[in-house]
Protein backbone atom coordinates (compact mmCIF):
# COMPACT_ATOMS: atom_id res chain seq x y z
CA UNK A 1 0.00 0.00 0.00
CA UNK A 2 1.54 3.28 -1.14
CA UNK A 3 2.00 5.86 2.00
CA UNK A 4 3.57 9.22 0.50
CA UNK A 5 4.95 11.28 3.58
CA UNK A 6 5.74 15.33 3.05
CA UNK A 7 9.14 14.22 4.68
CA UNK A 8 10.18 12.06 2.16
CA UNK A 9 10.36 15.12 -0.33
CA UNK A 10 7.90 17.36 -1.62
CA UNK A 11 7.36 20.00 -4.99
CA UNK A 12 6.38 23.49 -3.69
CA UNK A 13 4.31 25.41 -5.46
CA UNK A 14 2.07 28.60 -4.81
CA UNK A 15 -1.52 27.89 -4.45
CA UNK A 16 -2.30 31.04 -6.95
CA UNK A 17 -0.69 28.47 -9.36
CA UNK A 18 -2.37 25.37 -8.44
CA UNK A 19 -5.55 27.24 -8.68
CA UNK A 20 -4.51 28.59 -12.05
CA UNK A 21 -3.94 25.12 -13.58
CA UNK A 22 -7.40 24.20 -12.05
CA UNK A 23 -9.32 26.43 -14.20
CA UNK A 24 -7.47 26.08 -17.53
CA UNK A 25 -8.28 22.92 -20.01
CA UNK A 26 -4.93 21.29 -20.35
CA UNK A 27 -5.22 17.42 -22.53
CA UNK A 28 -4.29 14.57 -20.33
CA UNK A 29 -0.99 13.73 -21.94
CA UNK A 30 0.15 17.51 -22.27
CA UNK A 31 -0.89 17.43 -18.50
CA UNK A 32 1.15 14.55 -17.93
CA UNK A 33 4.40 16.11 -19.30
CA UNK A 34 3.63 19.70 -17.19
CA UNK A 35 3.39 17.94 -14.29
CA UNK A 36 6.77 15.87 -14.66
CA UNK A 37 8.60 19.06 -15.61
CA UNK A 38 7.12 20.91 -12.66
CA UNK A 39 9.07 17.59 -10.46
CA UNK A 40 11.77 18.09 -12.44
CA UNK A 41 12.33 21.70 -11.54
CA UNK A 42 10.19 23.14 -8.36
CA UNK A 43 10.78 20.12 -6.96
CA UNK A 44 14.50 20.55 -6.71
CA UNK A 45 13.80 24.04 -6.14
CA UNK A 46 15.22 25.33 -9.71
CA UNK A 47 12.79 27.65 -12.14
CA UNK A 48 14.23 25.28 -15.11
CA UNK A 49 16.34 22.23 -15.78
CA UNK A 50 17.75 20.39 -18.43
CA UNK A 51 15.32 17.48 -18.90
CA UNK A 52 16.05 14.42 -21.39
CA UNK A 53 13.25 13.06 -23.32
CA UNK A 54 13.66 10.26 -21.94
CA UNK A 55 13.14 11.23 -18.58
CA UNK A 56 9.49 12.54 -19.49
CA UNK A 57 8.95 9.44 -20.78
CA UNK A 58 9.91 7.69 -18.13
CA UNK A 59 8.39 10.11 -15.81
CA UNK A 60 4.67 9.52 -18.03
CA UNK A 61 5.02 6.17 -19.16
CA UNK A 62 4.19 7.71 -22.57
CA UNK A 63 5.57 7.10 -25.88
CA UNK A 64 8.44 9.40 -27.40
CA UNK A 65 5.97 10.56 -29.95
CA UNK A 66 3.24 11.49 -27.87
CA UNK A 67 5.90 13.21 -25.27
CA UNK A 68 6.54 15.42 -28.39
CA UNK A 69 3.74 16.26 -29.34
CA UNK A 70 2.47 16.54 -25.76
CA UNK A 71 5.46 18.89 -25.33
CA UNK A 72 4.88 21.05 -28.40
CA UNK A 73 1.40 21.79 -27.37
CA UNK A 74 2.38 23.19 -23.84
CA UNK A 75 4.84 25.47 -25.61
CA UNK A 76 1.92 26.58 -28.05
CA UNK A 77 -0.15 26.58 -24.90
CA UNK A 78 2.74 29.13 -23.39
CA UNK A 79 2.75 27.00 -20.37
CA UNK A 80 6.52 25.78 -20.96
CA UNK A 81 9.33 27.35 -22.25
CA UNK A 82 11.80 25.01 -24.38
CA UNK A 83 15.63 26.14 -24.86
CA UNK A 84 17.61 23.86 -26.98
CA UNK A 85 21.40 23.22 -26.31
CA UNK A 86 24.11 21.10 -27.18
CA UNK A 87 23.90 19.20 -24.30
CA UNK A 88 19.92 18.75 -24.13
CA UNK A 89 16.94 20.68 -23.87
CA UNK A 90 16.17 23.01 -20.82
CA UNK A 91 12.07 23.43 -19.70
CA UNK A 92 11.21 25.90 -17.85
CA UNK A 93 7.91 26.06 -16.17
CA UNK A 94 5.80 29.87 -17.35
CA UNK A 95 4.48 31.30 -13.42
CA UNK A 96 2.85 33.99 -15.35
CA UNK A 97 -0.91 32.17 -16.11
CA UNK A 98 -1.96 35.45 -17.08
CA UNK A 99 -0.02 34.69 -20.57
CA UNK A 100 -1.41 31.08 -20.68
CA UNK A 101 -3.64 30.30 -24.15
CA UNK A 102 -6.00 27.54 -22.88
CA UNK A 103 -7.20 25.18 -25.19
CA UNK A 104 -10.71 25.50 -27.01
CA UNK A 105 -13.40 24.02 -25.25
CA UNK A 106 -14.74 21.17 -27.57
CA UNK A 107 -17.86 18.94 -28.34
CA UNK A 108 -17.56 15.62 -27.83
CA UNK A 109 -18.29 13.13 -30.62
CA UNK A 110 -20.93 10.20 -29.94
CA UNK A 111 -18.62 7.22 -30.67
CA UNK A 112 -20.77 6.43 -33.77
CA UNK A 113 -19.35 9.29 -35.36
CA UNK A 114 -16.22 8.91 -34.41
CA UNK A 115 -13.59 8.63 -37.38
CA UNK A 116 -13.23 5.10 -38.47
CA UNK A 117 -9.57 4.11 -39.47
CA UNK A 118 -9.74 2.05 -43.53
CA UNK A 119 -8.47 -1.16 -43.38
CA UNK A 120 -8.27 -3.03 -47.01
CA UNK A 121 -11.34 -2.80 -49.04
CA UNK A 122 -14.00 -4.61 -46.47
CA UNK A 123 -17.24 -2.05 -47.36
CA UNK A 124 -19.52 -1.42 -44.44
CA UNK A 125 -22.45 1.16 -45.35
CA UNK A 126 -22.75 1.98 -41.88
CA UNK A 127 -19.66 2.86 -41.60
CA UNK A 128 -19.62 4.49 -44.63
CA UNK A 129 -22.44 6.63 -43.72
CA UNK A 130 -20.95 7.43 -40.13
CA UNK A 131 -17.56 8.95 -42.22
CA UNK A 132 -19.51 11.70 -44.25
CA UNK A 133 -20.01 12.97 -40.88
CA UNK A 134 -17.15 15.44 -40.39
CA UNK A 135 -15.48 17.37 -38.33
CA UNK A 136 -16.33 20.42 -40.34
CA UNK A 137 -19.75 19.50 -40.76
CA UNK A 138 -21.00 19.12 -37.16
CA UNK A 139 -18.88 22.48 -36.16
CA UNK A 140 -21.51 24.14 -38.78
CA UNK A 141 -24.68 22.38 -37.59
CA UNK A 142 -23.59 23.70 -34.09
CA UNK A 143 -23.87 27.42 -34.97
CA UNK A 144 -27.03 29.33 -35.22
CA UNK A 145 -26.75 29.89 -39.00
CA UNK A 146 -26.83 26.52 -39.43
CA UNK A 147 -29.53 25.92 -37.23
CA UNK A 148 -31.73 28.27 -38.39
CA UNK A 149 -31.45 25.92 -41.76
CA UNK A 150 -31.50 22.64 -40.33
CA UNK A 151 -34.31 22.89 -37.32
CA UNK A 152 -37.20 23.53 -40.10
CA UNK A 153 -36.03 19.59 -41.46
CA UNK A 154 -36.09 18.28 -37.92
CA UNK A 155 -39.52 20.15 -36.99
CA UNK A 156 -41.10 18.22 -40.26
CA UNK A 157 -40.22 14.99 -37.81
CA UNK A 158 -42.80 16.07 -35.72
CA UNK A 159 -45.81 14.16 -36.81
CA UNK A 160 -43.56 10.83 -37.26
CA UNK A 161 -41.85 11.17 -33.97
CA UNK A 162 -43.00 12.52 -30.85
CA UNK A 163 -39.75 12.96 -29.25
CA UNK A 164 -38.29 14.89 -32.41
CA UNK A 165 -37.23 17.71 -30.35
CA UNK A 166 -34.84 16.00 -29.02
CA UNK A 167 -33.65 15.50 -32.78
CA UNK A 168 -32.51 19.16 -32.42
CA UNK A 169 -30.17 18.54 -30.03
CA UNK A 170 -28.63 15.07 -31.52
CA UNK A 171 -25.50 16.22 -33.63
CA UNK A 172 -25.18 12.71 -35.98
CA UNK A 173 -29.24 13.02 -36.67
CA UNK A 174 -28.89 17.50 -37.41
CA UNK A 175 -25.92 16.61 -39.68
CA UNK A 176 -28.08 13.80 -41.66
CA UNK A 177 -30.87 16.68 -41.86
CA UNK A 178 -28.32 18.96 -43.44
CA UNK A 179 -27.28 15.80 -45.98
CA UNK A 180 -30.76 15.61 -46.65
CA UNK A 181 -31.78 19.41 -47.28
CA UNK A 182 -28.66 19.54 -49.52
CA UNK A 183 -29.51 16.46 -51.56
CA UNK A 184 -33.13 17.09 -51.89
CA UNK A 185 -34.47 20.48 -50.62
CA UNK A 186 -36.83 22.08 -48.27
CA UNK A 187 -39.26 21.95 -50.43
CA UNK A 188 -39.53 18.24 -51.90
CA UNK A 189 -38.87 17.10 -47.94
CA UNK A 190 -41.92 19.00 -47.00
CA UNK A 191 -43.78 16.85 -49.39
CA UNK A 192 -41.81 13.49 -48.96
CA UNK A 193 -42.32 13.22 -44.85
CA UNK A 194 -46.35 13.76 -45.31
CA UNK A 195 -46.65 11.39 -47.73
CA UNK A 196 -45.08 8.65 -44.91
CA UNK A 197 -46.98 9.87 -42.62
CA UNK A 198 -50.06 9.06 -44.83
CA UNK A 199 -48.90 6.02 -45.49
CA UNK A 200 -47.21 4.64 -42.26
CA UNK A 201 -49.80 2.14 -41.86
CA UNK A 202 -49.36 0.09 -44.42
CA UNK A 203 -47.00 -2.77 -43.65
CA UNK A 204 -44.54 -2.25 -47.33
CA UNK A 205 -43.98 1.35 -45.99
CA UNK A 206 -40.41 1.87 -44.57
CA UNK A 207 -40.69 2.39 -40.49
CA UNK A 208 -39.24 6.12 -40.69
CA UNK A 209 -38.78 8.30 -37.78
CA UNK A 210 -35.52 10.29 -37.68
CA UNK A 211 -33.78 11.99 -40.57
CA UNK A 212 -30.78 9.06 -40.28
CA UNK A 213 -33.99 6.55 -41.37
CA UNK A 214 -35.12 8.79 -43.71
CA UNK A 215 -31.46 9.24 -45.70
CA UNK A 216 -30.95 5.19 -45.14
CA UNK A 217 -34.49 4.12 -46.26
CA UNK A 218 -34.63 6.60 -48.89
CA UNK A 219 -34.29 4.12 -52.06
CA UNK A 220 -37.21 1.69 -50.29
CA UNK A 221 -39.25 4.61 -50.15
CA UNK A 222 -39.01 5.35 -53.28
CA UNK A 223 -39.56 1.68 -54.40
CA UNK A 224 -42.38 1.88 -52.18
CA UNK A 225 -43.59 5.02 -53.57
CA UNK A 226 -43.34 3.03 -57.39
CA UNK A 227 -45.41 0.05 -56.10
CA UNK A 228 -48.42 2.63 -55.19
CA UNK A 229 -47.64 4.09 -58.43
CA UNK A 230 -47.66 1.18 -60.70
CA UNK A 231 -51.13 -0.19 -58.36
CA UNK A 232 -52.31 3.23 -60.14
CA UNK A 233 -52.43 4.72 -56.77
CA UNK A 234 -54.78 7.65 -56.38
CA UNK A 235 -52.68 9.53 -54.25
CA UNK A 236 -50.42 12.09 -55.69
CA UNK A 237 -46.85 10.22 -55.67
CA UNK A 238 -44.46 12.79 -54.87
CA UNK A 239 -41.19 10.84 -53.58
């Protein structure tokens, strides 16, 4: 069982600055190295130190690559200073939080949107589908611009699905009602999601409730729609 004591050595650092790191987003790993370099100096009572690469590795368990990369961001970050010399880089740890650039506060991704690495040529629709879904496209769908395009799509739901308000706040299901709008247009979806609704009943009608069914069930709809057609339906086909 691990027992730490004070008297078996200690890092001392103001409270001002513990309270500083507190309130500013740092990543885990980046974390990871600022903490090791804060050992590595306050701890021995320096303001910096020479500090091999290895030793934050060591010090992290992390790879060399993410060390870099951890390390590069807390200079970016201006929490870390980095001097190199022919014997080895010296950190220094930046007191003055008033000069710190915190990192963006971010969205988190569902983890069915979540980039999917391509291995070989297996095809998976699914997955196919879930890739169109970038970065870029739920950072639009999140602003009001955006919204004020999208949330008319999602309020056509409202008749299929009683819960569709909560469609509004779903970022994979706003970003398949902006593939949707694109592809087809206000105005044709305005006819399309009526006509389901009219014929939701009948058992060869695609179940259809969110704007993800919708933009996967679209071709059986429209096969659907053909059947009534070539029945010589008396309903206006409009899919």
């Amino acid at each position: 069982m691990a027992s730490p004591q004070k008297e078996n050595g200690f890092t001392p650092i103001a409270n001002e600055l513990m309270e500083a790191l507190a309130r500013t987003r740092i990543s885990g790993e980046a974390r990871q190295v600022l903490d090791v370099i804060i050992r590595k100096t306050y701890g021995f009572n320096k303001t910096e130190d020479r500090i091999a690469l290895s030793q934050l590795c060591l010090g992290t368990v992390l790879k060399k690559q993410t060390v870099c990369k951890a390390t590069n961001k807390l200079i970016t970050m201006n929490l870390i200073t980095k001097k190199d010399t022919d014997l080895g880089n010296i950190f220094k740890f930046v007191k003055d939080y008033s000069t710190w650039k915190p990192l963006p506060k971010k969205v988190t991704l569902p983890k069915k949107v979540t980039p999917v690495t391509k291995k070989g040529n297996n095809r998976n629709p699914k997955r196919d589908i879930q890739k169109t879904i970038t970065k870029d496209t739920l950072t639009k769908d999140s602003t009001a611009d955006a919204g004020d395009v999208i949330n008319p799509v999602i309020a056509l739901f409202k008749e299929l699905n009683p819960s569709y308000e909560r469609l509004f706040a779903r970022l994979p299901q706003r970003a398949s009602a902006g593939r949707l709008l694109k592809l087809h247009g206000l105005d044709r979806l305005s006819k399309v999601i009526p006509f389901i609704v009219h014929y939701r009943a009948d058992r060869f009608c695609p179940t259809i409730t969110t704007p993800i069914q919708l933009e996967d069930k679209w071709a059986a709809l429209e096969g659907f729609a053909a059947k009534l057609k070539s029945n010589k339906s008396k309903n206006k086909i409009i899919v």
